[in-house]
Protein backbone atom coordinates (compact mmCIF):
# COMPACT_ATOMS: atom_id res chain seq x y z
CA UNK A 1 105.99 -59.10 77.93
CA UNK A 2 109.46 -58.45 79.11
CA UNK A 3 108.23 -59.01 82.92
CA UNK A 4 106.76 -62.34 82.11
CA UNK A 5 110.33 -62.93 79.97
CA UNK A 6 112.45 -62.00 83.09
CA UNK A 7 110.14 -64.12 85.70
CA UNK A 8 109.93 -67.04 82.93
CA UNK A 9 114.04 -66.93 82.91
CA UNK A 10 114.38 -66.97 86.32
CA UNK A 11 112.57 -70.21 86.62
CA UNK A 12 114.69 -72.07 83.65
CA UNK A 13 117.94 -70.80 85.31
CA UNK A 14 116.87 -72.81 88.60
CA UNK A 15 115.83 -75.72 86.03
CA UNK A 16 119.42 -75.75 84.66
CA UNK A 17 120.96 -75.41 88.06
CA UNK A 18 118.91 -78.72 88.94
CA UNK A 19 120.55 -80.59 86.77
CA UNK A 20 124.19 -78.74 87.06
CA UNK A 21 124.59 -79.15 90.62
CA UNK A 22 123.18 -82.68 90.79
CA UNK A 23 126.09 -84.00 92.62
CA UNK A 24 126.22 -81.18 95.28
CA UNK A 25 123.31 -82.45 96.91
CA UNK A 26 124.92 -86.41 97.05
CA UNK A 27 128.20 -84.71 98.59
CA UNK A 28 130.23 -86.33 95.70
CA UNK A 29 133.90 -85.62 95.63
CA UNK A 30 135.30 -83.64 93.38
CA UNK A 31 137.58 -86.53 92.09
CA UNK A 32 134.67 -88.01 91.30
CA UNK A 33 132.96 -85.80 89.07
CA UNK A 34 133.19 -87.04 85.35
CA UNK A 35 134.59 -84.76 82.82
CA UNK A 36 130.87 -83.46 81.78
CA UNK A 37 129.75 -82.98 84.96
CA UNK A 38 132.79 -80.43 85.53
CA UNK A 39 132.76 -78.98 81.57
CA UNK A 40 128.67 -78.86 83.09
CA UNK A 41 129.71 -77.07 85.77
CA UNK A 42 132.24 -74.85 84.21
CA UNK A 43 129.62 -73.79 81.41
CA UNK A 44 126.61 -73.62 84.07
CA UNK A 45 129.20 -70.86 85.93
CA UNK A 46 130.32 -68.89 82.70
CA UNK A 47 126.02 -68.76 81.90
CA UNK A 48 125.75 -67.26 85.88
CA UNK A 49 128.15 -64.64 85.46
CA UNK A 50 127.07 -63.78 81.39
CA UNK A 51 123.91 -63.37 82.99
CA UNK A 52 124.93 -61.16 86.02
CA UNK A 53 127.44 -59.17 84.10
CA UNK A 54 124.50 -58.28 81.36
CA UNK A 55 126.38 -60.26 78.00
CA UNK A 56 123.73 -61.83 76.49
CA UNK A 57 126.51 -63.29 73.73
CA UNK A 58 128.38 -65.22 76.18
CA UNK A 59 125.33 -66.47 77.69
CA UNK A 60 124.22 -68.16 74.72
CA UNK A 61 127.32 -69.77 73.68
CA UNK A 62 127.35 -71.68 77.48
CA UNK A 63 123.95 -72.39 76.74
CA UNK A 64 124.98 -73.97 73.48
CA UNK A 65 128.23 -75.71 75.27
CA UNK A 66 125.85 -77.12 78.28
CA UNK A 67 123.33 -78.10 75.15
CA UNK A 68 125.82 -80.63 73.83
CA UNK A 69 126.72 -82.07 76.96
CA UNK A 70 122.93 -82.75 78.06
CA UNK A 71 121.49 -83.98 74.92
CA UNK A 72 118.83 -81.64 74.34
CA UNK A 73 117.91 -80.77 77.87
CA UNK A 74 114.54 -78.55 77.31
CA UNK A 75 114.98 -76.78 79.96
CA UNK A 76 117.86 -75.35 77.98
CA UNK A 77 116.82 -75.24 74.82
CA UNK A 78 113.96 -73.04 76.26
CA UNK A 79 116.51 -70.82 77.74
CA UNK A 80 118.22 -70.31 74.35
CA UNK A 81 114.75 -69.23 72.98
CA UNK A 82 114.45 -66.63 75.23
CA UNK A 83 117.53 -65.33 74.45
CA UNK A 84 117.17 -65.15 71.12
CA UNK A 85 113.87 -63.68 71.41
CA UNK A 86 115.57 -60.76 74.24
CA UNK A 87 117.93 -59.75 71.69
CA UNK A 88 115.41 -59.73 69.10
CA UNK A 89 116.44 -62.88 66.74
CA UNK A 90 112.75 -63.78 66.25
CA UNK A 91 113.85 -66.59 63.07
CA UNK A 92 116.12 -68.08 65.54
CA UNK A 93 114.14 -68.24 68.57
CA UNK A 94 111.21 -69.85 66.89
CA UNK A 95 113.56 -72.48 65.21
CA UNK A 96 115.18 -73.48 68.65
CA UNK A 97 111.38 -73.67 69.77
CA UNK A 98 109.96 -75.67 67.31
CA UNK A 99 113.32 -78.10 68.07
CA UNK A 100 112.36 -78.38 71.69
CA UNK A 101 108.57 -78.98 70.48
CA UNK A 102 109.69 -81.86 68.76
CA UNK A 103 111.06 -83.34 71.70
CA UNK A 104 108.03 -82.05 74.24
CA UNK A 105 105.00 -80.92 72.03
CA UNK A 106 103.50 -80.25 75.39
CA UNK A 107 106.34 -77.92 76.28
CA UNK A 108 104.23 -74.46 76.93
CA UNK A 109 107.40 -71.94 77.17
CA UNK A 110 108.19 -73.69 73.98
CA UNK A 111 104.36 -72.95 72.69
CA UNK A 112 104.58 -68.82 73.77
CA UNK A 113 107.90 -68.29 72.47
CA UNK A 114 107.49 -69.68 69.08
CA UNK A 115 103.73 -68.18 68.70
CA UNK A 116 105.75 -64.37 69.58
CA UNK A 117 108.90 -65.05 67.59
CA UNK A 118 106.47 -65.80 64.75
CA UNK A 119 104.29 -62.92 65.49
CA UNK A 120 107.05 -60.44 64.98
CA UNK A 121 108.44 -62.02 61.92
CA UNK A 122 104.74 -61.64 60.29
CA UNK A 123 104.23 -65.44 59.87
CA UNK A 124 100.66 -65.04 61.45
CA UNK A 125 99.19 -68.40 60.27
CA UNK A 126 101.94 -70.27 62.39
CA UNK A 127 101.49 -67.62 65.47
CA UNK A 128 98.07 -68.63 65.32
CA UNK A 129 98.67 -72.26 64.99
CA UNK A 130 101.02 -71.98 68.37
CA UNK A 131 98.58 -69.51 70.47
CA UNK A 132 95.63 -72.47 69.13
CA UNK A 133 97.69 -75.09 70.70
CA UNK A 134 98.96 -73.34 73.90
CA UNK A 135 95.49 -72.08 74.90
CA UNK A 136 94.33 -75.92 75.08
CA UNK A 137 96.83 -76.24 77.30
CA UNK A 138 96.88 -73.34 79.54
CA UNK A 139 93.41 -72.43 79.01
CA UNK A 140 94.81 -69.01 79.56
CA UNK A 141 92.92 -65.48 79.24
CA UNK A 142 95.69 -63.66 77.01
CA UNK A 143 96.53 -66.35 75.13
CA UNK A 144 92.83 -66.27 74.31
CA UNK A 145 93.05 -62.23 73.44
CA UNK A 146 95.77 -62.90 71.15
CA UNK A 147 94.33 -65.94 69.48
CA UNK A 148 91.19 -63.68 68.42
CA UNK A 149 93.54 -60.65 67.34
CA UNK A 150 95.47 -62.86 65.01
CA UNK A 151 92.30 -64.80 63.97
CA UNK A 152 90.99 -61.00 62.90
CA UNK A 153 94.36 -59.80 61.14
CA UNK A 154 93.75 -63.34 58.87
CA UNK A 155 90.27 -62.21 58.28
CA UNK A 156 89.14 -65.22 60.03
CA UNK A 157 86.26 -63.33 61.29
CA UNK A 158 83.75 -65.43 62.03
CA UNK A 159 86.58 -67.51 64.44
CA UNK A 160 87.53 -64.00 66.07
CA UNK A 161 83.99 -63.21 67.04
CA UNK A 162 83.34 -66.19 68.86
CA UNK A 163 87.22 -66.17 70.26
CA UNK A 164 86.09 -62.71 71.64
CA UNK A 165 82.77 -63.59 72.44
CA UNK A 166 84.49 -66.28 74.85
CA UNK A 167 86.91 -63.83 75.82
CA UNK A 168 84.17 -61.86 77.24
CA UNK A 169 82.53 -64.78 79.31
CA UNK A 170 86.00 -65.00 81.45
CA UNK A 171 86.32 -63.75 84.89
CA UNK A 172 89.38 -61.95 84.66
CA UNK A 173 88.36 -59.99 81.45
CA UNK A 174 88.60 -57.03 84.13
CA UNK A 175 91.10 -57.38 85.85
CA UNK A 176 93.77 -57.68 83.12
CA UNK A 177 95.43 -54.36 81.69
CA UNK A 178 96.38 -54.39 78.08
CA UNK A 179 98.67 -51.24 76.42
CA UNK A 180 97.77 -49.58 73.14
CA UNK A 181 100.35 -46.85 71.36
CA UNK A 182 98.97 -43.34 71.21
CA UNK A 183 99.27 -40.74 68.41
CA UNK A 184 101.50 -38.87 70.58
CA UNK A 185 103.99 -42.23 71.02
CA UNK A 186 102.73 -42.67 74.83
CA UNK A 187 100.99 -45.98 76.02
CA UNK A 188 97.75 -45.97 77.50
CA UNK A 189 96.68 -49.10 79.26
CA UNK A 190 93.02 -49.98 79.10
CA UNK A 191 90.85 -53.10 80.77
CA UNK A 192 90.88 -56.06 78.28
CA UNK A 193 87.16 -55.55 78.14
CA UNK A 194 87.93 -52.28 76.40
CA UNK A 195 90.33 -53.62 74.04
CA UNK A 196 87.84 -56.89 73.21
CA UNK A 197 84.95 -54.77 72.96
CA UNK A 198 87.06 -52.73 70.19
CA UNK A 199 88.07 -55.55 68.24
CA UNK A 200 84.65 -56.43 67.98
CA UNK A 201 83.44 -53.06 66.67
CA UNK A 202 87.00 -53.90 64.11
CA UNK A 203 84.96 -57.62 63.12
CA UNK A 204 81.66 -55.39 62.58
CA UNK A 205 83.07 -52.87 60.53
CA UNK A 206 84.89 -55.72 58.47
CA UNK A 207 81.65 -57.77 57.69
CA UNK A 208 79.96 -54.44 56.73
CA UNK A 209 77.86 -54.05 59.89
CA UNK A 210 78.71 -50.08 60.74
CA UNK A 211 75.53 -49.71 63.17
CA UNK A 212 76.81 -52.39 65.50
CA UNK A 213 80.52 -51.39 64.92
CA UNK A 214 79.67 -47.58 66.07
CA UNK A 215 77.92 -49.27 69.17
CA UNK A 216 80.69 -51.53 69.73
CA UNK A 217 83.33 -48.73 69.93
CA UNK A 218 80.71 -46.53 72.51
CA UNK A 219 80.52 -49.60 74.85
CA UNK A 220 84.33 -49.91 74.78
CA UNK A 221 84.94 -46.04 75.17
CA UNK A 222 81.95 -46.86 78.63
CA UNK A 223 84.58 -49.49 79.73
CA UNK A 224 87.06 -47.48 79.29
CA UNK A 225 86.55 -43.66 78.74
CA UNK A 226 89.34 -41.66 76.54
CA UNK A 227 90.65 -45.02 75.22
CA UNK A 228 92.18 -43.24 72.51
CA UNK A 229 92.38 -46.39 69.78
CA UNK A 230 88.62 -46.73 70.09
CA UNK A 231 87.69 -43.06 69.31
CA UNK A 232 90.16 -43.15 66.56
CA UNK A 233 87.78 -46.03 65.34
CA UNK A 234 84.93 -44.24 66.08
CA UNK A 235 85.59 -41.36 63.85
CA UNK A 236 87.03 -43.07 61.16
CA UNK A 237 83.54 -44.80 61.17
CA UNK A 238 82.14 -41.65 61.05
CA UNK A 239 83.99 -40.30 58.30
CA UNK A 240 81.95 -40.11 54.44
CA UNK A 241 82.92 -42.82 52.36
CA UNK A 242 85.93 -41.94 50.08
CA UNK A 243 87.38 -39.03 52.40
């Protein structure tokens, strides 16, 4: 997540430059700048250098300074997201979201940041409710995977199944690494096949179908042998009732 954060930055910053160094590319005089352009300017420079020099503080108060002199330029607001949601200010970063939402409900950065910041504040239904709306959009594979985890932790099981049974129909179901903690505190990374194939052994054991859950779990260790999460699973299942 923080890769796709960085790369997804990267791409607003040359959004905001757009629109901060408008006049460059008409060879305007500096006399003829107005006083926004240059307070534009002057805040689109201080951002730059928060940004280089690693102050994520400063950073956001230019953001907020170039915010009032662009009326709500999403391209902004959807920077000051993401830097709520770097420094861990999940409440904040979904508010500014759901602001920039109101002005672009198509917005997708808008989408993905406020289904996160609401997935670490434990507001699940509204996660969901985000992830729902961005997949329509994007049509995207993880958005997909975390749609039908979040549909499961809401013991919306009957919507998980068929989320995962969807998930399982996609191309890239392969191809695309997921990481799970270990007991020991390590990551192990595992095929999203795996992990799907897990959560549906989860959806069996839930609606009291432990044959198909044990078989469920021995088709995702096949995908993806000593995936430690699914063996955990396994054994639990295994376990007599009330030990």
């Amino acid at each position: 997540m923080k890769r796709y954060i960085a790369i997804l930055t990267l791409a607003l910053f040359a959004g905001i430059s757009i629109h901060a160094n408008a006049q460059e590319k008409t060879e305007q005089p500096k006399d003829s700048l107005t006083y926004a352009d240059m307070q534009m300017r002057k805040y689109y420079s201080i951002y730059q250098l928060a940004n280089q020099f690693n102050d994520p503080n400063v950073a956001r108060m230019a953001l907020y300074e170039m915010l009032m002199l662009t009326a709500n330029q999403p391209a902004i607001l959807d920077s000051l997201a993401i830097n709520y949601y770097s420094m861990n200010q999940f409440a904040s970063a979904a508010l500014v979201s759901q602001e920039n939402l109101k002005i672009n409900p198509d917005n997708q950065t808008a989408l993905e940041i406020a289904a996160l910041s609401f997935q670490n504040l434990g507001v699940m239904t509204k996660a969901l409710d985000n992830y729902e709306t961005l997949f329509l959009k994007n049509n995207n594979t993880n958005t997909l995977y975390q749609m039908a985890f979040l549909q499961f932790q809401l013991k919306r099981f009957k919507e998980s199944k068929t989320s995962t049974e969807l998930l399982l129909q996609r191309k890239d179901v392969d191809e695309i690494k997921l990481r799970f903690n270990k007991v020991d505190k390590t990551q192990q990374e595992v095929s999203m096949r795996a992990a799907v194939l897990n959560l549906q052994g989860l959806i069996a054991k839930e609606t009291g179908d432990n044959e198909k859950a044990k078989q469920l779990y021995l088709d995702a260790l096949n995908a993806a042998p000593g995936f430690e999460l699914a063996q955990v699973n396994l054994r639990e299942l295994k376990k007599p009732v009330g030990e």
